[in-house]
N, C-alpha and C. Protein backbone atom coordinates (compact mmCIF):
# COMPACT_ATOMS: atom_id res chain seq x y z
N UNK A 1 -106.55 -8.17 52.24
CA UNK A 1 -106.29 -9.32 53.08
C UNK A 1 -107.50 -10.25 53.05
N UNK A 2 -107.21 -11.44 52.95
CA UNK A 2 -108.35 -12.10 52.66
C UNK A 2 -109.08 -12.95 53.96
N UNK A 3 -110.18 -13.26 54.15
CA UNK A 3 -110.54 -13.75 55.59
C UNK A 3 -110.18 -15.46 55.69
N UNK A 4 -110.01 -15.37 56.87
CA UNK A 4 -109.17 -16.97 57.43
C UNK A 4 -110.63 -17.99 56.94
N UNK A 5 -110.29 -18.80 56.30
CA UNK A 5 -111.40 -20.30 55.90
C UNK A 5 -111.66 -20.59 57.55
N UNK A 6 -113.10 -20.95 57.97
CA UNK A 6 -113.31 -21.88 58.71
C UNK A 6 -113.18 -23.34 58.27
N UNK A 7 -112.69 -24.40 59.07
CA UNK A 7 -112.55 -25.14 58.71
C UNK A 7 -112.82 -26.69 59.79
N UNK A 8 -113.13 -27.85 60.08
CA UNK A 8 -113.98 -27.89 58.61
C UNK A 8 -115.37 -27.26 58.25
N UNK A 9 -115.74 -27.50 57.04
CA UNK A 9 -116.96 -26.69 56.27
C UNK A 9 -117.89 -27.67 57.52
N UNK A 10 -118.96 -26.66 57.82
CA UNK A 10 -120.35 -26.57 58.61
C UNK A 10 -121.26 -26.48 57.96
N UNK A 11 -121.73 -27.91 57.42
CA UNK A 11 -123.25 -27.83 56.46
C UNK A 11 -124.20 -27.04 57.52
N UNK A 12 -124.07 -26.61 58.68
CA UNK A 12 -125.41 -25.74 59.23
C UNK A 12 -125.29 -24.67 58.75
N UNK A 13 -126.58 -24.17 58.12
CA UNK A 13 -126.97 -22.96 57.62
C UNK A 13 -126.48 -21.65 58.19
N UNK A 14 -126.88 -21.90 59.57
CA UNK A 14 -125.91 -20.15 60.19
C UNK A 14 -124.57 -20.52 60.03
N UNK A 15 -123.78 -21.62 60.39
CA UNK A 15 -122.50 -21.33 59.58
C UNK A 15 -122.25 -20.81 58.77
N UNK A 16 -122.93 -21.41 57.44
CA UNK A 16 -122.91 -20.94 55.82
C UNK A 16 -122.75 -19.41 56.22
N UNK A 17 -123.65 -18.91 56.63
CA UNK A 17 -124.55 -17.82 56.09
C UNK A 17 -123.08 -16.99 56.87
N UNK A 18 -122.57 -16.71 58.00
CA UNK A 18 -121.40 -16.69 58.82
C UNK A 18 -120.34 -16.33 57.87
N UNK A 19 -120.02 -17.52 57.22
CA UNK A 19 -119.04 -17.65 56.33
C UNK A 19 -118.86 -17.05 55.17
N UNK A 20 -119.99 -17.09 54.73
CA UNK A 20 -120.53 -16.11 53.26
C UNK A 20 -120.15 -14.75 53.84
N UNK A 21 -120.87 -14.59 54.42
CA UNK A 21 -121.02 -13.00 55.08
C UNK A 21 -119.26 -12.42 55.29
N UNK A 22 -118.42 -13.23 55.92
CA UNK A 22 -117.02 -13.29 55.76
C UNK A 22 -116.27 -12.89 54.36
N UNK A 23 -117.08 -13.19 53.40
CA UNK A 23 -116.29 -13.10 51.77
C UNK A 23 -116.56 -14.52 51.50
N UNK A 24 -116.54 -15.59 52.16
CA UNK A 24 -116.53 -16.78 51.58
C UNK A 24 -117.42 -17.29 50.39
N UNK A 25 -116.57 -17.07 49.17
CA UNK A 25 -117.27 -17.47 47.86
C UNK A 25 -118.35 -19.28 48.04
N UNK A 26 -117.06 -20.06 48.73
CA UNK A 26 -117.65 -21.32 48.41
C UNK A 26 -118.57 -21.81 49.50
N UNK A 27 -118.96 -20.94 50.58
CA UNK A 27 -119.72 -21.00 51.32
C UNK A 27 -121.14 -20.62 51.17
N UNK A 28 -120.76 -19.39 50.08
CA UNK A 28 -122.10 -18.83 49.57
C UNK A 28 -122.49 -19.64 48.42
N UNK A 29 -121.85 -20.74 47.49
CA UNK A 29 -122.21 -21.57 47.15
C UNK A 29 -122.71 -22.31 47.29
N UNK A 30 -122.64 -22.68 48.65
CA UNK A 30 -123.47 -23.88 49.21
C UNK A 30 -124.84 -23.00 49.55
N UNK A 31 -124.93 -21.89 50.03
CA UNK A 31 -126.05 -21.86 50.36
C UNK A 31 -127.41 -21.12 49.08
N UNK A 32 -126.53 -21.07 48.07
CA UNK A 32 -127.10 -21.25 46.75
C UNK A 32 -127.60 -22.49 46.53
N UNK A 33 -126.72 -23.49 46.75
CA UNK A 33 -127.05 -25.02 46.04
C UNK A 33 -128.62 -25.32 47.06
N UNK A 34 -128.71 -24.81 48.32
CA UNK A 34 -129.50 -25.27 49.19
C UNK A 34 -130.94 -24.12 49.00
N UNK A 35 -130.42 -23.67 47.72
CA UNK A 35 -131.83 -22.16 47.92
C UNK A 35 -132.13 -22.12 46.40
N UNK A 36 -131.31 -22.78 45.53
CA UNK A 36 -131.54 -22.90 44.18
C UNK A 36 -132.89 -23.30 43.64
N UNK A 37 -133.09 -24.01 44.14
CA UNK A 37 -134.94 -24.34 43.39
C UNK A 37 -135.75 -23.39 43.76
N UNK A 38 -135.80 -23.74 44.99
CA UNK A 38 -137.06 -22.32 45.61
C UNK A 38 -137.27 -20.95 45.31
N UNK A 39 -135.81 -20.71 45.15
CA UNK A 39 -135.72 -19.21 44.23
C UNK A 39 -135.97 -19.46 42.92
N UNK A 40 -135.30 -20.47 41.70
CA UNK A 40 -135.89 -20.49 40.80
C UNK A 40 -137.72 -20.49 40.38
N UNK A 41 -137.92 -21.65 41.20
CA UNK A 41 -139.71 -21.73 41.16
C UNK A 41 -140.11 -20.27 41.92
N UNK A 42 -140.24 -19.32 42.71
CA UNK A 42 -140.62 -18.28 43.06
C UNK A 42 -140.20 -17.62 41.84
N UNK A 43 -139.38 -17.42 41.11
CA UNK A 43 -138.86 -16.10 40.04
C UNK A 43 -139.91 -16.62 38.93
N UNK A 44 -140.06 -17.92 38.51
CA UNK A 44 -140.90 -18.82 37.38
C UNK A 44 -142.29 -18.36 37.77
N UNK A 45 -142.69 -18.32 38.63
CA UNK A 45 -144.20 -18.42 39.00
C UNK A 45 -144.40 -16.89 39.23
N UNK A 46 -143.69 -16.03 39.36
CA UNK A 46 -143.35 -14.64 39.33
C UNK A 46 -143.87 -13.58 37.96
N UNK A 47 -142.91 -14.73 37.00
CA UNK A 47 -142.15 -13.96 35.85
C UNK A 47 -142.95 -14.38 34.89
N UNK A 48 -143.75 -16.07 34.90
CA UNK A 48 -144.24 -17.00 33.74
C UNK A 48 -143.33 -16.82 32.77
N UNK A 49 -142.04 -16.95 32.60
CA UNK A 49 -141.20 -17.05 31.74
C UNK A 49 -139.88 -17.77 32.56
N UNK A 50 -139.48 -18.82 31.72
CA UNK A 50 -138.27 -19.94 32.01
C UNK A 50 -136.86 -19.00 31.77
N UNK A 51 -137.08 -18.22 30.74
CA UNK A 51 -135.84 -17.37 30.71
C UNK A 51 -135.29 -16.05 31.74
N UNK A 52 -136.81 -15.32 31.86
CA UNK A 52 -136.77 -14.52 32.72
C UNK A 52 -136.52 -14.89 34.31
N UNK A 53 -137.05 -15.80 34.33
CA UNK A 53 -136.57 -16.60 35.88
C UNK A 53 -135.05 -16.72 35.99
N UNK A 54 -134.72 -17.13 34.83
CA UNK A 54 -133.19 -17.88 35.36
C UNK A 54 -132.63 -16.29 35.54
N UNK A 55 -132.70 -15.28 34.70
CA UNK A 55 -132.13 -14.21 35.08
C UNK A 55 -132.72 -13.49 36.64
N UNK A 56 -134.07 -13.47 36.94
CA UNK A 56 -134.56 -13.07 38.09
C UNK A 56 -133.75 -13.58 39.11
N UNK A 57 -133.45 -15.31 39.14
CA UNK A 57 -132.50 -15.80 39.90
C UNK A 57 -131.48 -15.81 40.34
N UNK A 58 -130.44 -15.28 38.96
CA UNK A 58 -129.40 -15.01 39.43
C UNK A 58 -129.22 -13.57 39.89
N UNK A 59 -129.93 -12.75 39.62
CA UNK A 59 -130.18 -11.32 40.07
C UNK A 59 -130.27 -11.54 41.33
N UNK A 60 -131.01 -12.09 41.84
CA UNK A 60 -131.51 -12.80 43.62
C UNK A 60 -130.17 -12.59 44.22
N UNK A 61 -129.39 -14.30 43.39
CA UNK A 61 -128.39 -14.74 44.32
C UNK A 61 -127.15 -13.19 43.99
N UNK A 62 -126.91 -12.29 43.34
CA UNK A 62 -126.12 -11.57 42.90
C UNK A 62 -126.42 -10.42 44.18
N UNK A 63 -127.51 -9.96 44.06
CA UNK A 63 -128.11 -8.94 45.50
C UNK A 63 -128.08 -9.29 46.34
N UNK A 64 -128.04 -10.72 47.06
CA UNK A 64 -127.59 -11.58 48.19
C UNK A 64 -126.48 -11.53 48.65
N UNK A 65 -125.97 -11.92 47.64
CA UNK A 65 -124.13 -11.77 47.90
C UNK A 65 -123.59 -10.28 48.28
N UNK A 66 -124.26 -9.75 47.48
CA UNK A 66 -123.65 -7.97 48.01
C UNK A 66 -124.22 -8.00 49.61
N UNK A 67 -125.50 -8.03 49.46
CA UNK A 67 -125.95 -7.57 50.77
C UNK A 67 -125.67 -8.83 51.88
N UNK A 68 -125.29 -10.01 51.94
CA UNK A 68 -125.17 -10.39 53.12
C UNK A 68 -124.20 -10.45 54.46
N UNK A 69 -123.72 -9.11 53.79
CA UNK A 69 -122.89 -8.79 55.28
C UNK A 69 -123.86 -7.97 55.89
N UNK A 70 -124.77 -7.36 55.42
CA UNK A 70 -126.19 -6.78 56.56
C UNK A 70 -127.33 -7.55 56.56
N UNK A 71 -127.02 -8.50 56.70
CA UNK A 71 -127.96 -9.84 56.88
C UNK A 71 -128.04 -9.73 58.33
N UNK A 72 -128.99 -9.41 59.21
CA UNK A 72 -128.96 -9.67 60.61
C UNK A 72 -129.50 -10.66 61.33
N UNK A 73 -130.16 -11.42 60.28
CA UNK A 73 -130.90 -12.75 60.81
C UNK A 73 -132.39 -12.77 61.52
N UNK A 74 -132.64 -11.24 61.41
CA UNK A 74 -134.32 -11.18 62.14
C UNK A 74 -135.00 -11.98 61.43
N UNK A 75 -135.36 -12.74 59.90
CA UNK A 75 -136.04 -13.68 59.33
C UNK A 75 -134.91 -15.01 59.37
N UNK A 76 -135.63 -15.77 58.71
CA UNK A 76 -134.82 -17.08 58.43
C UNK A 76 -134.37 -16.55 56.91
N UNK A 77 -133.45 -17.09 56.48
CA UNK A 77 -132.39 -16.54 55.35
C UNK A 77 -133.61 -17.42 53.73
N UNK A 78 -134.53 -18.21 54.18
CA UNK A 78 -135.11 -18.51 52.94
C UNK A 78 -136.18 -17.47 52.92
N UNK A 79 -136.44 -16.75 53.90
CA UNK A 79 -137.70 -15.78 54.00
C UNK A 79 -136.88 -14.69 52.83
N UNK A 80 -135.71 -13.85 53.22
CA UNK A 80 -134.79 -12.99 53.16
C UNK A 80 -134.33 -13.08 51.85
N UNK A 81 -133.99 -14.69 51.37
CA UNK A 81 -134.05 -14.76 49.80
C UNK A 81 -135.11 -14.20 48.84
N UNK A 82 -136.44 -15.16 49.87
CA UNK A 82 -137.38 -15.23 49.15
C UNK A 82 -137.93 -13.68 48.56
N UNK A 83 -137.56 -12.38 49.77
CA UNK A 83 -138.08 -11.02 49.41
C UNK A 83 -136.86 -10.46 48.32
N UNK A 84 -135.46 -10.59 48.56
CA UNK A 84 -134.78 -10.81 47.34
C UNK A 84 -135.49 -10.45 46.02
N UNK A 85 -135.75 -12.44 45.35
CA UNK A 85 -136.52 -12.52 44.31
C UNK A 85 -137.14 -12.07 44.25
N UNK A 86 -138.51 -11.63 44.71
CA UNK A 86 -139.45 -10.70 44.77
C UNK A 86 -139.46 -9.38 44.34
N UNK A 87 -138.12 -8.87 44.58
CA UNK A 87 -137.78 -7.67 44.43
C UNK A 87 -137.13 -7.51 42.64
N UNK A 88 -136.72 -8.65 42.80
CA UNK A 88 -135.82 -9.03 41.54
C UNK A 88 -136.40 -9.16 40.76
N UNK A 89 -137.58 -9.75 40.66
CA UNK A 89 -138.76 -9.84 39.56
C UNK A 89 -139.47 -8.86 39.41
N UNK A 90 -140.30 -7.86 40.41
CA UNK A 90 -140.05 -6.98 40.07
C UNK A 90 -139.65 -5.57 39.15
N UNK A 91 -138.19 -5.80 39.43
CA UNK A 91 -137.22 -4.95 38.85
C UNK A 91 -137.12 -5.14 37.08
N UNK A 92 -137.21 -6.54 36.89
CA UNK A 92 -137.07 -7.09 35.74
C UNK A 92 -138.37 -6.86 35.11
N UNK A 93 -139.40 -7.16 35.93
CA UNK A 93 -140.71 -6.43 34.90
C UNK A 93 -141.21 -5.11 34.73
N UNK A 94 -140.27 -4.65 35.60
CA UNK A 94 -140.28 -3.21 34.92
C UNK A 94 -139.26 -2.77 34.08
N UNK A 95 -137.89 -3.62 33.67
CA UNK A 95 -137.20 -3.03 32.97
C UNK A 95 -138.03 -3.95 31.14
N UNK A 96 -138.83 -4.69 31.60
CA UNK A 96 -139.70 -5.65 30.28
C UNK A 96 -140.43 -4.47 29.61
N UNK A 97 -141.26 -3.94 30.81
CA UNK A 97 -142.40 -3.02 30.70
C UNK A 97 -141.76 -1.90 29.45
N UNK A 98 -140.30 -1.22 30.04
CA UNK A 98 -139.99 -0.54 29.49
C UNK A 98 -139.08 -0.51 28.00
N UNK A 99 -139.10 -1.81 27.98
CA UNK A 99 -138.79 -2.20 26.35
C UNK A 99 -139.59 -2.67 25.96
N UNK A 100 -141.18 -3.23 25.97
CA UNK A 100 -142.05 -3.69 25.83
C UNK A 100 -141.70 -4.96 25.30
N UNK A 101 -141.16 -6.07 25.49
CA UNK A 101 -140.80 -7.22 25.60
C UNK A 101 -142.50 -7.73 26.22
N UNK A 102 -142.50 -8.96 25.21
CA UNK A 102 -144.09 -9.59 25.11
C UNK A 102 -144.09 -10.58 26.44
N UNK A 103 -145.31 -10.85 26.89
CA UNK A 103 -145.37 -11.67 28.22
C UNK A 103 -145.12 -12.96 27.38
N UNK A 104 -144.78 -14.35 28.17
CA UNK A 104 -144.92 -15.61 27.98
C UNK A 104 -145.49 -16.37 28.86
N UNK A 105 -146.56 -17.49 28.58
CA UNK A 105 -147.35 -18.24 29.70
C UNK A 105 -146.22 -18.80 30.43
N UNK A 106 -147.10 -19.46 31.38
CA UNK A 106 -146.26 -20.42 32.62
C UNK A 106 -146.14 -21.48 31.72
N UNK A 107 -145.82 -22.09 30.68
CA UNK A 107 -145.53 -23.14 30.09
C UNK A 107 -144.42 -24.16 31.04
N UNK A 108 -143.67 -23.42 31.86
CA UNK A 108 -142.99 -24.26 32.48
C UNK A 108 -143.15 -24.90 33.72
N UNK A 109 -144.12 -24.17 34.14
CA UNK A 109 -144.49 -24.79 35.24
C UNK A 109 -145.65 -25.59 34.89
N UNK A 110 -146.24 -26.51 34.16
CA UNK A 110 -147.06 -26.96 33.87
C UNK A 110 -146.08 -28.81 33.06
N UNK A 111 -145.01 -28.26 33.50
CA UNK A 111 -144.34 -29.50 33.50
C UNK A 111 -144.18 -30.57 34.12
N UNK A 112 -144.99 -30.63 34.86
CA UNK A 112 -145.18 -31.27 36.15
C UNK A 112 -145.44 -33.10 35.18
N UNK A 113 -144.73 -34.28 36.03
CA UNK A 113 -145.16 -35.77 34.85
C UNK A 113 -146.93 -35.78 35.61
N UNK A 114 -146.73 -36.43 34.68
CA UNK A 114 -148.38 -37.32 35.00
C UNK A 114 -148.17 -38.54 35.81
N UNK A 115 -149.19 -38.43 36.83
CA UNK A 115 -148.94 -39.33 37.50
C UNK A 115 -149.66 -40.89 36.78
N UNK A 116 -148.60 -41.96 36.56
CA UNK A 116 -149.18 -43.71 36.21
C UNK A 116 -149.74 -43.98 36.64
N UNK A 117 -150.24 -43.66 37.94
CA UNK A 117 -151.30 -44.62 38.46
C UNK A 117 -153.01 -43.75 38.09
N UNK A 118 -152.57 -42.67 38.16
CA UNK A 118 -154.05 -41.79 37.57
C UNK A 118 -155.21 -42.43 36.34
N UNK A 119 -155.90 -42.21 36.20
CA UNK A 119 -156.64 -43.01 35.21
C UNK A 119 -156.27 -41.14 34.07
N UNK A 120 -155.87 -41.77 32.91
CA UNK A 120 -155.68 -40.79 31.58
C UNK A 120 -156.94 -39.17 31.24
N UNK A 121 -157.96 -39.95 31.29
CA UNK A 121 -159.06 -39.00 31.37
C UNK A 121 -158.49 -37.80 32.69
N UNK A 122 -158.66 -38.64 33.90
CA UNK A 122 -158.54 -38.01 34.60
C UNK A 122 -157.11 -36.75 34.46
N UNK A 123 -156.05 -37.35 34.31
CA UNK A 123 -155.07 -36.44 33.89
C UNK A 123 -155.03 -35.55 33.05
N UNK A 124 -156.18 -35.93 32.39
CA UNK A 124 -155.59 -35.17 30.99
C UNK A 124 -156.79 -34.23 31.21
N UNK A 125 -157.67 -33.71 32.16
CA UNK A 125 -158.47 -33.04 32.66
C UNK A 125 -157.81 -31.88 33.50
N UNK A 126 -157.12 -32.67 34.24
CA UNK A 126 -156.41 -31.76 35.04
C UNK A 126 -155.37 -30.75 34.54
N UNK A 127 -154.57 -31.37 33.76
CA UNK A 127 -153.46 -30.68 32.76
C UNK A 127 -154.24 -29.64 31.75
N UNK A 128 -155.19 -29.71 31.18
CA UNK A 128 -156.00 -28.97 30.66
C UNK A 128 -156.79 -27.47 31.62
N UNK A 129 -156.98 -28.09 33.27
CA UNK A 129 -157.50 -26.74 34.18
C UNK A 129 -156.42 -26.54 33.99
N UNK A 130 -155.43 -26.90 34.12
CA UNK A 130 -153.85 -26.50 34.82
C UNK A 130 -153.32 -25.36 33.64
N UNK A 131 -153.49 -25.50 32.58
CA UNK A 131 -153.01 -24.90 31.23
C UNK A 131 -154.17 -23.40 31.04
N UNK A 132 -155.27 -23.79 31.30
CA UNK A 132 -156.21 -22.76 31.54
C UNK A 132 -156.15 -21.66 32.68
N UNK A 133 -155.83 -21.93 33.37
CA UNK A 133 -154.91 -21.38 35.17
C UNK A 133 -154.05 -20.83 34.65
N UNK A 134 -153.09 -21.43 34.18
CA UNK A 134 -151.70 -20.79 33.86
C UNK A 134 -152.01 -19.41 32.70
N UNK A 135 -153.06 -19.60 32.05
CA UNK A 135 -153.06 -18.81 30.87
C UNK A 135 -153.94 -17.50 31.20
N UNK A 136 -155.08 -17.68 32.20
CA UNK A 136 -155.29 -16.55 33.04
C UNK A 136 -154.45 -15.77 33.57
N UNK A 137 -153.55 -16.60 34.50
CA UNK A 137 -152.74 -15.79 35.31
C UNK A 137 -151.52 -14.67 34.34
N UNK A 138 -151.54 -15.54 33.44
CA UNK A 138 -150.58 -14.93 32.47
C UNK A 138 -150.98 -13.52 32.14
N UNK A 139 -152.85 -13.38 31.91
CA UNK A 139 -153.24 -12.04 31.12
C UNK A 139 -153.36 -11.30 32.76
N UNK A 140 -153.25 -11.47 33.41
CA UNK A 140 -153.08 -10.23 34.82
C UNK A 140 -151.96 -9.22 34.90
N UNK A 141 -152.02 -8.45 35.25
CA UNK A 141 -151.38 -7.35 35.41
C UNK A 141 -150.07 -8.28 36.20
N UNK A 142 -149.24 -6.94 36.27
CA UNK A 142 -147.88 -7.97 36.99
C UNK A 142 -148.22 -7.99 38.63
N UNK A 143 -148.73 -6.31 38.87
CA UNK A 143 -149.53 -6.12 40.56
C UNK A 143 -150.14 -7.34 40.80
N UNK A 144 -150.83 -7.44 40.19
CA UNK A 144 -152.22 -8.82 40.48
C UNK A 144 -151.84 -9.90 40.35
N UNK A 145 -150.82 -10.58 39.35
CA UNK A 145 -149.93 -11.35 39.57
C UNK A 145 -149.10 -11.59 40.85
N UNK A 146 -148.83 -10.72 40.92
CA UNK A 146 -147.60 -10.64 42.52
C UNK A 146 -148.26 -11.08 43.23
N UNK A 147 -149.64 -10.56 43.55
CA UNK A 147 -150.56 -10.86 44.70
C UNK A 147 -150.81 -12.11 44.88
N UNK A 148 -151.25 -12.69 43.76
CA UNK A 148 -151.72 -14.28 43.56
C UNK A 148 -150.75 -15.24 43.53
N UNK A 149 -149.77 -15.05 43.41
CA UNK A 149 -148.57 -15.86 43.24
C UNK A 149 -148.37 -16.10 45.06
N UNK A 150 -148.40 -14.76 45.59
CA UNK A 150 -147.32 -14.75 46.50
C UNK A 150 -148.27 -15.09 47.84
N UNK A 151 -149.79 -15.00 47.59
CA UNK A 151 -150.79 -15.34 47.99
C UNK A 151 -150.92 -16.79 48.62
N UNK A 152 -151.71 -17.06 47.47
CA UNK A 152 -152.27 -18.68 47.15
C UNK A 152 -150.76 -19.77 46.66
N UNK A 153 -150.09 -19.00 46.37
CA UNK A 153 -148.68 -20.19 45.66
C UNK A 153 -148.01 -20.11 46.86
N UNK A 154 -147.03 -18.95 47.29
CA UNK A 154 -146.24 -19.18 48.38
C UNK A 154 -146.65 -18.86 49.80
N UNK A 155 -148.39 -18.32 50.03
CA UNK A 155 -148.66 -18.60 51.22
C UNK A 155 -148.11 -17.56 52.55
N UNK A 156 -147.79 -16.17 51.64
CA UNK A 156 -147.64 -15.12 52.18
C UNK A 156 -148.97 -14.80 52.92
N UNK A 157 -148.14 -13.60 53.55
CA UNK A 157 -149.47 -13.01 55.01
C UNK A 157 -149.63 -11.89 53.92
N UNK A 158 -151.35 -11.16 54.35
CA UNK A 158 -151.59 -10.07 53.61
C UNK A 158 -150.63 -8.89 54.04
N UNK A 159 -149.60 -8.82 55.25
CA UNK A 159 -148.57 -7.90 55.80
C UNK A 159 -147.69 -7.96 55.04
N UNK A 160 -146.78 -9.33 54.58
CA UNK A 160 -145.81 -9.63 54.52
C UNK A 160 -145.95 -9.10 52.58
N UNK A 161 -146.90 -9.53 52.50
CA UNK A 161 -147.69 -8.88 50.83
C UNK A 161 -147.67 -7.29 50.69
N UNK A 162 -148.06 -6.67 51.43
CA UNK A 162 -148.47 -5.25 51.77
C UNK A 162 -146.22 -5.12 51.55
N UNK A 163 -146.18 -5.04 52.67
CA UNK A 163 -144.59 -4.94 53.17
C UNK A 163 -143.87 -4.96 51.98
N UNK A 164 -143.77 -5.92 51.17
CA UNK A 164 -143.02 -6.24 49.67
C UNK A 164 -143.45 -5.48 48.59
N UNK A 165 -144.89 -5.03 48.50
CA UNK A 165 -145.53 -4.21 47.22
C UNK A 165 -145.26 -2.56 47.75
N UNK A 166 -145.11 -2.29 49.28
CA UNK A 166 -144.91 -0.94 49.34
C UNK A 166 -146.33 -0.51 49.17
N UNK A 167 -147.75 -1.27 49.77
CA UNK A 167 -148.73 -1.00 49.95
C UNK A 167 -149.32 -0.92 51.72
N UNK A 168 -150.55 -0.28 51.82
CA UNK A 168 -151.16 -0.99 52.90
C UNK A 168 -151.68 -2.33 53.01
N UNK A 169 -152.11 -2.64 53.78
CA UNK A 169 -152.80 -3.97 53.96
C UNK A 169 -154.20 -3.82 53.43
N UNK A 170 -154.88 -3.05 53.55
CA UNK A 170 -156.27 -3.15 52.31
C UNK A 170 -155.93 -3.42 51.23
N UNK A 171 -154.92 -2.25 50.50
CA UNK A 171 -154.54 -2.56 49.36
C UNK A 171 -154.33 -3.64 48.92
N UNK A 172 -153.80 -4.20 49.35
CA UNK A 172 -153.07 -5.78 49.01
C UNK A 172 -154.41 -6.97 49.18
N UNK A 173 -154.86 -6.99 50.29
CA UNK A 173 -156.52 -7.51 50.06
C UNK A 173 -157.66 -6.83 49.16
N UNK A 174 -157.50 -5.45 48.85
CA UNK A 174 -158.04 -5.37 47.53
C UNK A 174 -157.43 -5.48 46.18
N UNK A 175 -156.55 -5.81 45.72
CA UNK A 175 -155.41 -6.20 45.09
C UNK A 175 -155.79 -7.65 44.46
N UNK A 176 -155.52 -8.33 45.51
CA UNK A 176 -156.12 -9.75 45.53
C UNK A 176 -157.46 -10.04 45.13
N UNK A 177 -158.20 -9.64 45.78
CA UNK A 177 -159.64 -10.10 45.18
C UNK A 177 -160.01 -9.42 44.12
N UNK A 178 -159.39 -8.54 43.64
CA UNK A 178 -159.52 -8.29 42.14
C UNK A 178 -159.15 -9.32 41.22
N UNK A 179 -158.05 -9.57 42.19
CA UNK A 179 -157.09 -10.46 41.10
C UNK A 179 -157.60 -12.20 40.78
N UNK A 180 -158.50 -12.11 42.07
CA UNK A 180 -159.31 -13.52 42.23
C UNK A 180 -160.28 -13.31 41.24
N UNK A 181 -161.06 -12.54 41.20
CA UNK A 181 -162.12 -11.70 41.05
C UNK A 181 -161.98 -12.21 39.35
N UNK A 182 -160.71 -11.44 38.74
CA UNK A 182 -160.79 -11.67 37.51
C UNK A 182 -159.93 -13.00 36.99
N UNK A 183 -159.62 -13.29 38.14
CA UNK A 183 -159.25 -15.06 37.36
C UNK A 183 -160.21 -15.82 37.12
N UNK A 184 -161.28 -15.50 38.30
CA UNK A 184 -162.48 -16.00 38.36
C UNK A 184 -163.50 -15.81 36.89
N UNK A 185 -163.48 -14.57 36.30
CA UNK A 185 -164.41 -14.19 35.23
C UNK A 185 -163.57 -14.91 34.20
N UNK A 186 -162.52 -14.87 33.89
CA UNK A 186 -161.35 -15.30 32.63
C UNK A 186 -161.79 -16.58 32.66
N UNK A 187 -161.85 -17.75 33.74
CA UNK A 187 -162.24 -19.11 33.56
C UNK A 187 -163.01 -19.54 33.39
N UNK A 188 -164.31 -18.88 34.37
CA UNK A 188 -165.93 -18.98 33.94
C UNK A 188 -166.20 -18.61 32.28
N UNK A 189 -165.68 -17.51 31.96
CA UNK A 189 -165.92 -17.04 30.41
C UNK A 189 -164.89 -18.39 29.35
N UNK A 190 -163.87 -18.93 29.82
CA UNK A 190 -162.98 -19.81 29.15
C UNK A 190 -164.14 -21.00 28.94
N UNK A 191 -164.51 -21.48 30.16
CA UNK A 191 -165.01 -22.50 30.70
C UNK A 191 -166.62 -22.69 29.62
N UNK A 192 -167.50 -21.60 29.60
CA UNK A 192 -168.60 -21.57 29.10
C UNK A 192 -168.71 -21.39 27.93
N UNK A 193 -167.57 -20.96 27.36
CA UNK A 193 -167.05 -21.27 25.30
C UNK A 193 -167.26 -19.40 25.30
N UNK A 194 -167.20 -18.69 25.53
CA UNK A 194 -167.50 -17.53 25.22
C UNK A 194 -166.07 -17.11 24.62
């Protein structure tokens, strides 16, 4: 038996989420269309691979859909995505690990335009740290990755870090400053021609 459509459609999010949770395919569409980037850029900045993301992503929205009939709403549903992906990437770098499938830089996130009004030098300075950044982060472990990503990029708590890696909270602050630690040596050594 299939569940009665609310009607009309409720662009508010706890609707969506309501409705989804109901079976509603095109409800959970919408709240894809409204979670689509953020999950993509979290799986990208995750994964440093454009391909592996799009699959991390839809892995996300695929484990979402199963699970959001035990969605209880104690986070906000972009938090709830966001540990999702997390999990999803993850999963995927360990199924990489285990076919040994080669890493790829963040090439895509370094797509960012140049801004016209910038003076050229200046840009083309920046795009150059930016490519150097990206190419560190790339040689880190995937642990140390996670950390820094989920750190300094999305502005996680060292709990909420701990909580997702299945660590303590030292761990995860020693985790990190390793991971600083050796982004730090990789750029200084980039930086000084060595």
């Amino acid at each position: 038996m299939t569940q009665p459509r609310v009607e009309p459609r409720d662009n508010n999010e706890a609707a969506l989420i309501a409705q989804a949770a109901a079976g509603d395919h095109v409800a959970f569409g919408e709240l894809v269309t409204l979670h689509e980037n953020e999950v993509f850029t979290l799986a990208l900045r995750l994964t440093g691979d454009w391909n592996r993301a799009n699959d991390v992503a839809q892995e996300a929205f695929i484990r979402a859909w199963k699970a959001l009939p035990r969605f209880r709403g104690d986070a906000r549903f972009s938090t709830w995505i966001h540990r999702i992906t997390v999990n999803a990437a993850w999963t995927n770098g360990s199924k990489r690990k285990r076919h040994a499938e080669r890493t790829t830089p963040l090439e895509a996130i370094s797509a960012q335009p140049v801004s016209r009004l910038g003076r050229p030098e200046v840009e083309g300075e920046r795009m150059a740290l930016r490519a150097r950044l990206e190419g560190a982060l790339d040689r880190l472990s995937p642990e140390q990755r996670m950390v820094v990503v989920l750190k300094d990029i999305e502005g996680w708590t060292h709990d909420e870090i701990a909580a997702e890696a299945g660590i303590t909270v030292t761990a995860a602050k020693v985790r990190l400053h390793r991971a600083r630690t050796k982004l730090r040596t990789m750029l200084w050594d980039e930086g000084s021609g060595r």
